[in-house]
N, C-alpha and C. Protein backbone atom coordinates (compact mmCIF):
# COMPACT_ATOMS: atom_id res chain seq x y z
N UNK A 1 126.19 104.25 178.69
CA UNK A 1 126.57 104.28 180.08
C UNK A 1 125.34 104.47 180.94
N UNK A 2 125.73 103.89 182.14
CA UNK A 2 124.65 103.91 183.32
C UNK A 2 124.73 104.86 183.90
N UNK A 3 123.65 106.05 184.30
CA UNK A 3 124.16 107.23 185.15
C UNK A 3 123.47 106.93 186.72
N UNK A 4 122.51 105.67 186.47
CA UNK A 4 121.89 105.77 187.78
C UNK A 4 122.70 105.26 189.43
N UNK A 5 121.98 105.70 190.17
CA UNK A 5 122.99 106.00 191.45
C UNK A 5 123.02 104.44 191.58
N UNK A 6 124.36 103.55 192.40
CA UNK A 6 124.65 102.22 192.83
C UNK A 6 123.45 102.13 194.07
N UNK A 7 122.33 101.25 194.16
CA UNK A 7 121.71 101.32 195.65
C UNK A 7 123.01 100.79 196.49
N UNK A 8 123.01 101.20 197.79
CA UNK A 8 123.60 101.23 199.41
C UNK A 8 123.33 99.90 199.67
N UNK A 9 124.47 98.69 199.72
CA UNK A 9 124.79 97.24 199.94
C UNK A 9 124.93 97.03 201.53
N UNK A 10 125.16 98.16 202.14
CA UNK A 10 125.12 97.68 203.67
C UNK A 10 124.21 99.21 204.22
N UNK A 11 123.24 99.17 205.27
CA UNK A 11 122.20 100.22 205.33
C UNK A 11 123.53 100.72 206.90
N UNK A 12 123.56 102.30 206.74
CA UNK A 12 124.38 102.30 208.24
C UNK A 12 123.42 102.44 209.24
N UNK A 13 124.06 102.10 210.30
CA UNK A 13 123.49 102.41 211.56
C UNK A 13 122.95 103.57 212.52
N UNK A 14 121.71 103.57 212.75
CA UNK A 14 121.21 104.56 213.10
C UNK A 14 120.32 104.64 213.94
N UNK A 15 120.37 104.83 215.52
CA UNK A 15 119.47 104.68 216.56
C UNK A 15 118.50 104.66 216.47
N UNK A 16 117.09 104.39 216.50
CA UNK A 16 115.71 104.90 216.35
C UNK A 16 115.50 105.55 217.26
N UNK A 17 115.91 105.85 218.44
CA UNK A 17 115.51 106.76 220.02
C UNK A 17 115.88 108.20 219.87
N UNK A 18 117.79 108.14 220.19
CA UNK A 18 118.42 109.24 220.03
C UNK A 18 119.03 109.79 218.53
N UNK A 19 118.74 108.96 217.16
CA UNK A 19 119.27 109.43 216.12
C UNK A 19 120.84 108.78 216.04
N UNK A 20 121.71 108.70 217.06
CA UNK A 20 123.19 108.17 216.94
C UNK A 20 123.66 107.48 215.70
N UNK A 21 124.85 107.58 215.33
CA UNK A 21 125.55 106.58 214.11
C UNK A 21 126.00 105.40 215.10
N UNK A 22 126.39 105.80 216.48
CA UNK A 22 127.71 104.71 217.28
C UNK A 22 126.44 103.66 217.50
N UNK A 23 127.00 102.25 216.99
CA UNK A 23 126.49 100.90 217.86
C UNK A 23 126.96 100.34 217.94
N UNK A 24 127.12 99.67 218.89
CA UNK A 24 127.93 98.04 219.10
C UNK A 24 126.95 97.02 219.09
N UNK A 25 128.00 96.26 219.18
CA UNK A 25 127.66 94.29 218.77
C UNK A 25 126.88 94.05 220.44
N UNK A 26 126.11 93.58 220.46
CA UNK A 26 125.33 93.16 221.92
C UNK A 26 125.59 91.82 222.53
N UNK A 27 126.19 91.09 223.52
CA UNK A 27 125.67 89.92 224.15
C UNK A 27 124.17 89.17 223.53
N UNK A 28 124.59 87.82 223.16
CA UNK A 28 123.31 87.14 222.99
C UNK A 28 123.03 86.80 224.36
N UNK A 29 121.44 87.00 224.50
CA UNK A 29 121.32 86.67 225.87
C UNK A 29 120.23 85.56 226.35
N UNK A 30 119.43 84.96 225.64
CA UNK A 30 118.20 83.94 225.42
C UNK A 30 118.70 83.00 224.36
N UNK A 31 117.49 82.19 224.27
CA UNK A 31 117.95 80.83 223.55
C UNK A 31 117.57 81.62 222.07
N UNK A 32 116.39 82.49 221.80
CA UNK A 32 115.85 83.22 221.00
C UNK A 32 117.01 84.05 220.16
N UNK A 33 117.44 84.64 221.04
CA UNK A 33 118.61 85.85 220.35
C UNK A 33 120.10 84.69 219.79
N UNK A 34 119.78 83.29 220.50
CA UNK A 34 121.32 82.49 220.11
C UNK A 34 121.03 82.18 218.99
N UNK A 35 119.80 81.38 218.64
CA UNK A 35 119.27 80.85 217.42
C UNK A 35 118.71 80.89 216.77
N UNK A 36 117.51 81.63 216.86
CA UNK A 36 116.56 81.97 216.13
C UNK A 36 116.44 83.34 215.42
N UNK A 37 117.06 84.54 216.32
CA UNK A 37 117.78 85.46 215.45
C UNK A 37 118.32 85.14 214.54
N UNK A 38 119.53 84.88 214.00
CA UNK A 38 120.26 83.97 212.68
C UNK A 38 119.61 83.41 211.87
N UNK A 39 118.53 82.86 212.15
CA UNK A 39 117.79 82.44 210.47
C UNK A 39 116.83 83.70 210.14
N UNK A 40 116.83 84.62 210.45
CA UNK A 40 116.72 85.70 210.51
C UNK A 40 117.71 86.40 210.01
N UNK A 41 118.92 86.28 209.91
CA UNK A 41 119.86 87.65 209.61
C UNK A 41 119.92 88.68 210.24
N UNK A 42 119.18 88.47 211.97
CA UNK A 42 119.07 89.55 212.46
C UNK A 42 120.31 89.25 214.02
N UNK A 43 120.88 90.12 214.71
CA UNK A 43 121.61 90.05 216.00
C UNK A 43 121.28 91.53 216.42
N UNK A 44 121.28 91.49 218.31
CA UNK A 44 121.27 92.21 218.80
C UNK A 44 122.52 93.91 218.87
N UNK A 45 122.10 94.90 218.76
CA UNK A 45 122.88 95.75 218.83
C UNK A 45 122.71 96.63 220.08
N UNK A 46 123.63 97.39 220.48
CA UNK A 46 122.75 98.40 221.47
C UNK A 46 123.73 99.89 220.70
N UNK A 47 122.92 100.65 221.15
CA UNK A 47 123.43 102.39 220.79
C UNK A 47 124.56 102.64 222.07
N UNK A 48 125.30 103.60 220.95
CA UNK A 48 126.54 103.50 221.68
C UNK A 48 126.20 105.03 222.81
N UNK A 49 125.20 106.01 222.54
CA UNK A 49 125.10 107.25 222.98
C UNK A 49 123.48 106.70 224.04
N UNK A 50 122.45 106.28 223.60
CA UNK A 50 121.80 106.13 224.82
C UNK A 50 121.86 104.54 225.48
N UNK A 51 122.33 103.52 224.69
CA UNK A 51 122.23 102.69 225.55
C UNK A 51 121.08 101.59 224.72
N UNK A 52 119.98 102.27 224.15
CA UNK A 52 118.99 101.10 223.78
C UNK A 52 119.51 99.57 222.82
N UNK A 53 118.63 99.01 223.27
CA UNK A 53 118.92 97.24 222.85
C UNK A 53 117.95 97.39 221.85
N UNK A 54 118.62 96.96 220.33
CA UNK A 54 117.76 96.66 219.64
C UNK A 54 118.21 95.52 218.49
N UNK A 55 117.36 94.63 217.47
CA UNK A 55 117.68 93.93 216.91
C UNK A 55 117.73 94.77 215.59
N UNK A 56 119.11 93.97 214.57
CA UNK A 56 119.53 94.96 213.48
C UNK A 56 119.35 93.30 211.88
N UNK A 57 119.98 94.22 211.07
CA UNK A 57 120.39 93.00 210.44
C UNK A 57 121.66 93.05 210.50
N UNK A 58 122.50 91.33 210.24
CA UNK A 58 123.69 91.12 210.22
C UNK A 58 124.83 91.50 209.41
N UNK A 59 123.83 92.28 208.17
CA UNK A 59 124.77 93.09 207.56
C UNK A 59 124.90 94.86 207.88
N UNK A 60 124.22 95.16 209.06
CA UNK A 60 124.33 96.86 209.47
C UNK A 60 125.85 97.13 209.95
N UNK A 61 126.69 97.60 209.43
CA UNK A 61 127.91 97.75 210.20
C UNK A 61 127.83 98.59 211.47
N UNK A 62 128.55 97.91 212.39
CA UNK A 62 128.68 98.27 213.83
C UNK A 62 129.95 97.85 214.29
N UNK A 63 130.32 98.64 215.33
CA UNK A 63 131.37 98.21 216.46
C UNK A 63 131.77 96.78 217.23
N UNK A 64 132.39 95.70 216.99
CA UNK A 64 132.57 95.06 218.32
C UNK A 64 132.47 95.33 219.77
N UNK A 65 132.20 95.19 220.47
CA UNK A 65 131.69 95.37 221.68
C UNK A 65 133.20 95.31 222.41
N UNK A 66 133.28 95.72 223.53
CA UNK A 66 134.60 95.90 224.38
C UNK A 66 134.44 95.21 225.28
N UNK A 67 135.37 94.26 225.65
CA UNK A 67 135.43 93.26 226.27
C UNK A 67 136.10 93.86 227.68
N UNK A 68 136.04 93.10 228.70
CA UNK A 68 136.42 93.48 229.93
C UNK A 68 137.77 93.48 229.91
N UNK A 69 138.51 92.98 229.62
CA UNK A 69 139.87 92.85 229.30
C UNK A 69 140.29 94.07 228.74
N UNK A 70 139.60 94.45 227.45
CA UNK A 70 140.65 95.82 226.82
C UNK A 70 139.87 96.73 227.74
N UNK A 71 139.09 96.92 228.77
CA UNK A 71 138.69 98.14 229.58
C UNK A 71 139.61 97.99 230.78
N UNK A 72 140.56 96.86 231.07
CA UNK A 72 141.24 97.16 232.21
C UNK A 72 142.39 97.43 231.69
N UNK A 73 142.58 97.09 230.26
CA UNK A 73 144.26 97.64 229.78
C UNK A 73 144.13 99.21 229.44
N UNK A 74 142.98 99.59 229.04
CA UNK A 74 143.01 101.32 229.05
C UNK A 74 142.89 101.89 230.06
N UNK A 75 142.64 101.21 231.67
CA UNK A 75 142.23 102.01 232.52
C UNK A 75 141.00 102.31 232.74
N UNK A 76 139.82 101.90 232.60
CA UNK A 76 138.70 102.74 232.13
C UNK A 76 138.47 101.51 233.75
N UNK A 77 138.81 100.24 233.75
CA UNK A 77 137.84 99.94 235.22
C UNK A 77 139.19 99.88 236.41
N UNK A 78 138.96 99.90 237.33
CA UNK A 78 139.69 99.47 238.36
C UNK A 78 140.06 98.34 238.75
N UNK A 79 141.17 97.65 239.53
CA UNK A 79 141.57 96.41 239.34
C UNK A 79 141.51 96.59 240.94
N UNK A 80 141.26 94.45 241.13
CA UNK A 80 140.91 94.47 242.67
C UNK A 80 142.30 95.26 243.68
N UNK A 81 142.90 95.17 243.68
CA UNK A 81 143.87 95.81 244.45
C UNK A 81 143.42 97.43 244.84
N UNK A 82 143.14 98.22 243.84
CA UNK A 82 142.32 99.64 244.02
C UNK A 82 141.21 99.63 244.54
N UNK A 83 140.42 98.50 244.81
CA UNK A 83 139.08 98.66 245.41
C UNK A 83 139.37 98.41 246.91
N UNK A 84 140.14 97.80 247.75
CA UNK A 84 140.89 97.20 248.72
C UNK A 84 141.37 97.94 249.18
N UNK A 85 141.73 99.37 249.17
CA UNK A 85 142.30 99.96 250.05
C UNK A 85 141.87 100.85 251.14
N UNK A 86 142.96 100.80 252.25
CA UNK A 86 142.01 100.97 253.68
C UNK A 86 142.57 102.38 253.93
C-alpha cells in the first residue's frame, strides 16, 4: 500500500493582498483577457473582500460573479422607480 499524501488537483483560492479564500469570476475586458488568456489556462478573478483584479488559472475554484439581475431580485440595488421620487 501507498501511504503517501494524494497531491491537491485544484490549488484553492487565495488573495495575494488581503489573504481572502472569497473570489469571483471577473468580466473579460480587452482583446488580451478574451483570447489570449485561454491558451494560457489563465482568466481574470477579483477578491471577493478587497476587490483586487488578478489573473488565476482556470482550474482555481471560484465563485460566479453576480449578475445585475440576481442583485435586483435580492434587493441589494434599487429599481428606477425608487430613484424617481420627489
Amino acid at each position: 500500500m501507498n501511504d503517501s499524501p494524494k497531491p491537491a488537483t485544484f490549488a484553492p483560492y487565495r488573495c495575494r493582498d488581503c489573504g481572502s479564500e472569497v473570489g469571483f469570476r471577473s468580466r473579460r475586458r480587452t482583446l488580451f483577457e478574451r483570447y489570449l488568456l485561454p491558451l494560457f489556462f489563465l482568466r481574470p478573478v477579483r477578491c471577493g473582500e478587497c476587490f483586487r483584479r488578478d489573473y488565476r488559472l482556470i482550474s482555481t475554484p471560484v465563485r460566479d460573479r453576480l449578475s445585475d439581475t440576481s442583485q435586483i431580485r435580492t434587493g441589494k440595488a434599487s429599481s428606477a422607480s425608487d430613484r424617481h421620487i420627489a
